[in-house]
Protein backbone atom coordinates (compact mmCIF):
# COMPACT_ATOMS: atom_id res chain seq x y z
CA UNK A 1 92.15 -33.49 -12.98
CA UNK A 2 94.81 -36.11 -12.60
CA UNK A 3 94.76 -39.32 -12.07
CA UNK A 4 97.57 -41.99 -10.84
CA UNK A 5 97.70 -45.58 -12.20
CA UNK A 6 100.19 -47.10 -9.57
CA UNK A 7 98.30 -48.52 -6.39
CA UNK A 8 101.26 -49.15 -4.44
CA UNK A 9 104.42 -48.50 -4.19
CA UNK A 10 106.38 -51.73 -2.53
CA UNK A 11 109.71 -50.69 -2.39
CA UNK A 12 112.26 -47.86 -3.25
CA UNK A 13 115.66 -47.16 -3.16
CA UNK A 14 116.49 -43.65 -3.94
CA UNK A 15 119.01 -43.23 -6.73
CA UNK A 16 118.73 -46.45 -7.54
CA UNK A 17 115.23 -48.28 -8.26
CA UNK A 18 111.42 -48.85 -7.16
CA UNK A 19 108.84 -51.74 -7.79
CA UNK A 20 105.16 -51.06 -7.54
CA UNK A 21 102.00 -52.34 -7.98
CA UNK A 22 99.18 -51.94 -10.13
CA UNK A 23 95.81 -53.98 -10.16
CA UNK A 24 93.60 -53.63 -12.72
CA UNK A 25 89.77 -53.97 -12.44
CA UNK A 26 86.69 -53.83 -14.29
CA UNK A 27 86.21 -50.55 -12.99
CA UNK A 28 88.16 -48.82 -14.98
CA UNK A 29 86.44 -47.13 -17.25
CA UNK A 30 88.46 -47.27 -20.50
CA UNK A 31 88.02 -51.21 -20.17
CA UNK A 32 84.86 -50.94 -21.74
CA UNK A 33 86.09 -49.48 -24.93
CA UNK A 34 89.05 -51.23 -24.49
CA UNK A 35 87.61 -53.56 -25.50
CA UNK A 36 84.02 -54.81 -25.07
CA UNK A 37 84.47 -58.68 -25.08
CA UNK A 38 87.96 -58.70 -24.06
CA UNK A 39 89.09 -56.52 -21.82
CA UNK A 40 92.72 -55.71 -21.33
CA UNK A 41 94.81 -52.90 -20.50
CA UNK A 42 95.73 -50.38 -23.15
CA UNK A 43 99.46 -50.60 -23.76
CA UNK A 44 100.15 -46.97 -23.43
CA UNK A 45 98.45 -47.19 -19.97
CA UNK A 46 101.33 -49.69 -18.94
CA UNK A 47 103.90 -47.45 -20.47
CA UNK A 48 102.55 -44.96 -18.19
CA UNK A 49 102.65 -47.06 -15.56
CA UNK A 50 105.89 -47.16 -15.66
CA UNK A 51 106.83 -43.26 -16.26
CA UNK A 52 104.74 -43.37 -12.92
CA UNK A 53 106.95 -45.28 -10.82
CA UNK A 54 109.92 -43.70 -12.86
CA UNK A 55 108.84 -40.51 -11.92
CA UNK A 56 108.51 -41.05 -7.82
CA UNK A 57 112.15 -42.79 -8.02
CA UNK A 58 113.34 -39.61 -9.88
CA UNK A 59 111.63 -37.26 -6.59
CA UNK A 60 112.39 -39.87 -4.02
CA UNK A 61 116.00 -39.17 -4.88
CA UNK A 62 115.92 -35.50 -5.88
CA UNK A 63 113.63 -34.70 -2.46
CA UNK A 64 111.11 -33.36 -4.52
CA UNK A 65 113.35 -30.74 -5.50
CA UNK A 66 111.74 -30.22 -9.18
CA UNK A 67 107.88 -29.72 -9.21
CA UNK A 68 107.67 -31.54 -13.11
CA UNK A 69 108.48 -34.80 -14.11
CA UNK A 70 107.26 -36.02 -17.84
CA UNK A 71 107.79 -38.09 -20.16
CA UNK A 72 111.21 -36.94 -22.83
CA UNK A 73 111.64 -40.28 -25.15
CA UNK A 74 110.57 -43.94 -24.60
CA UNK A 75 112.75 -46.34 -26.73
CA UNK A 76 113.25 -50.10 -27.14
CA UNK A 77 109.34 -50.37 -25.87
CA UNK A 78 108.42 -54.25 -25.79
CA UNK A 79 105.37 -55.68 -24.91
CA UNK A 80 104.84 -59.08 -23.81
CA UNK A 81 101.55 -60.04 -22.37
CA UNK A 82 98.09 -58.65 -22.16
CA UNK A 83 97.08 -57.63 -18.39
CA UNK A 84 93.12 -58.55 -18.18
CA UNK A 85 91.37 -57.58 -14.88
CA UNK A 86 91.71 -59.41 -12.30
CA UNK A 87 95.61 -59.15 -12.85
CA UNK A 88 98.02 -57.32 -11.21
CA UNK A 89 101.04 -55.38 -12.58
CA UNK A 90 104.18 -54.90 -11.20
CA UNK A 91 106.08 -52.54 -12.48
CA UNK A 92 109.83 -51.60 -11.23
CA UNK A 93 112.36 -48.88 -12.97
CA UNK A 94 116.11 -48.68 -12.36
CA UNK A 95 118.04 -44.99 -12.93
CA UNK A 96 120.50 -45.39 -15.23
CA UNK A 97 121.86 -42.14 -15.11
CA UNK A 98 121.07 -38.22 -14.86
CA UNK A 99 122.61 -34.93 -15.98
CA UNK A 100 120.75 -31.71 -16.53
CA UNK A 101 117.50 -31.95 -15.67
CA UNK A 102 117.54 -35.08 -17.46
CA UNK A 103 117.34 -39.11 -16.07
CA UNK A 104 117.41 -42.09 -18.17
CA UNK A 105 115.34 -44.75 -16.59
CA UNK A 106 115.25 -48.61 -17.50
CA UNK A 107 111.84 -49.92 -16.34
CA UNK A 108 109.74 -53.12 -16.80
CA UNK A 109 106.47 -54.75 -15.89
CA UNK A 110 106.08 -58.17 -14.95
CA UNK A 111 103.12 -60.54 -14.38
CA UNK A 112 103.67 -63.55 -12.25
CA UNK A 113 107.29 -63.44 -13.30
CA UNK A 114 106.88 -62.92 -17.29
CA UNK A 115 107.31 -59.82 -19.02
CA UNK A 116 104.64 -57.75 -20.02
CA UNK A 117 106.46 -54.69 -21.04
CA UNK A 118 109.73 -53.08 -21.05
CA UNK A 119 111.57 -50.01 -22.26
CA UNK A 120 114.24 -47.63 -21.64
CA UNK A 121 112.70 -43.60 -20.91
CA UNK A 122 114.04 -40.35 -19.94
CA UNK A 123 112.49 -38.16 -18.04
CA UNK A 124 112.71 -34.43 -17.48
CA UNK A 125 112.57 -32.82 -14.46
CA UNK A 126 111.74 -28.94 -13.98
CA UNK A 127 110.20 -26.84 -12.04
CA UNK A 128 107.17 -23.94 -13.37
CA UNK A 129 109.57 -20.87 -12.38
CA UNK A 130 112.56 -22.15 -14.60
CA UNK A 131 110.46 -20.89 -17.84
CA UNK A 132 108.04 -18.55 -16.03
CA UNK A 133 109.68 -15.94 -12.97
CA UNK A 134 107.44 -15.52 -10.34
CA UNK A 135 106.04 -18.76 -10.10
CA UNK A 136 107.64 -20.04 -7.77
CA UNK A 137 104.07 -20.32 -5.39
CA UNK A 138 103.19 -23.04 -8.14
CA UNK A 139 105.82 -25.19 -7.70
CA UNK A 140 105.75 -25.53 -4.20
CA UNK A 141 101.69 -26.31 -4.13
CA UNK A 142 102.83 -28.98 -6.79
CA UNK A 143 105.70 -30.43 -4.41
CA UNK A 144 102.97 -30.21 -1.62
CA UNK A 145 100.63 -32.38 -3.55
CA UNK A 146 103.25 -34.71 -4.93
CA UNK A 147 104.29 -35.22 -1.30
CA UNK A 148 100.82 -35.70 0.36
CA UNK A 149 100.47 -38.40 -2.53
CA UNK A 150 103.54 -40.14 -2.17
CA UNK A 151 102.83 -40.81 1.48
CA UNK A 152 99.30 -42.83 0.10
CA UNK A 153 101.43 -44.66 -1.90
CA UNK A 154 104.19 -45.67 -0.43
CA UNK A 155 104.27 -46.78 3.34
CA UNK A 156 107.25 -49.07 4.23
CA UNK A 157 106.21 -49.56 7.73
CA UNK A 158 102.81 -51.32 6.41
CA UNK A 159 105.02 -53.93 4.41
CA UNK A 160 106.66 -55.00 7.43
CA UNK A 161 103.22 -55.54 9.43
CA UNK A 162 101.44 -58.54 9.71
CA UNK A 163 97.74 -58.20 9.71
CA UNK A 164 96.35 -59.07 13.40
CA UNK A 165 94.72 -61.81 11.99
CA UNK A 166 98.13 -64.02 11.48
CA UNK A 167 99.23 -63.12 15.22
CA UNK A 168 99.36 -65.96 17.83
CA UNK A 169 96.72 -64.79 20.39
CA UNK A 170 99.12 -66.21 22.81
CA UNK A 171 102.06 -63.60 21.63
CA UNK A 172 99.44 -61.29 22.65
């Protein structure tokens, strides 16, 4: 099973950066160990929050061309404010640079302005065959998926739209 933290994606520039969105609600289900009578967002869920977004910048510019993206090294990792639910994070990450299967990443969250967390992370980037000849199948069904996910995510004709509700019947 996997699961995605980001709710949105708001906007991307390949090669260079990406901002989404993610809201938390009581409906998550690690808020209830996390913790009964005040429940906030686990701070490794932010960092992944932002390897999320990190990752989709990294295939956004590569064209999906590698079927793996994880998590290599997070340094410098600074956290600033709890997120409670209710809240909404946003979350943006900035390529620094990238050789050899390898991007460095500089990526923050932000809540109504302030900090929450921050951190610098590589990522790799690989595909299944690279280590394993033959599966090459694999790595396209992952691309596939990847794909199919990143169009849920990230729709840059919606942010343009106005909902129907805000028209002028009379521009109608």
């Amino acid at each position: 099973m996997r699961f995605t933290l980001l709710d949105r994606i708001t906007s991307l520039v390949p090669g260079t950066k990406i901002t989404a969105v993610k809201n938390l609600t009581m409906a998550e289900e690690y808020l209830g160990d996390h913790f009964p009578q005040f429940p906030v967002m686990p701070g490794v869920l932010m960092l992944e929050a932002m390897v999320e977004a990190g990752a989709w910048l990294v295939r956004a510019t590569e064209d999906f061309a590698h079927s793996v993206i994880l998590l290599r090294k997070a340094g410098n990792v600074k956290y600033g404010q709890f997120v409670q639910p209710g809240q909404t994070l946003e979350v943006s990450a900035e390529i620094l640079g990238q050789a050899d299967g390898e991007t460095k990443i500089k990526a923050r969250g932000t809540m109504n302005g302030r900090l929450t967390v921050a951190g610098r992370l590589s990522l790799a980037s690989y595909n299944v065959a690279d280590s394993q000849p033959g599966r090459e199948t694999t790595d396209e069904e992952i691309r596939q998926e990847m794909r199919k996910l990143f169009a849920l995510l990230y729709r840059p004709d919606e942010t343009e739209r106005q909902p129907a509700a805000a028209m002028d019947p009379d521009d109608a």
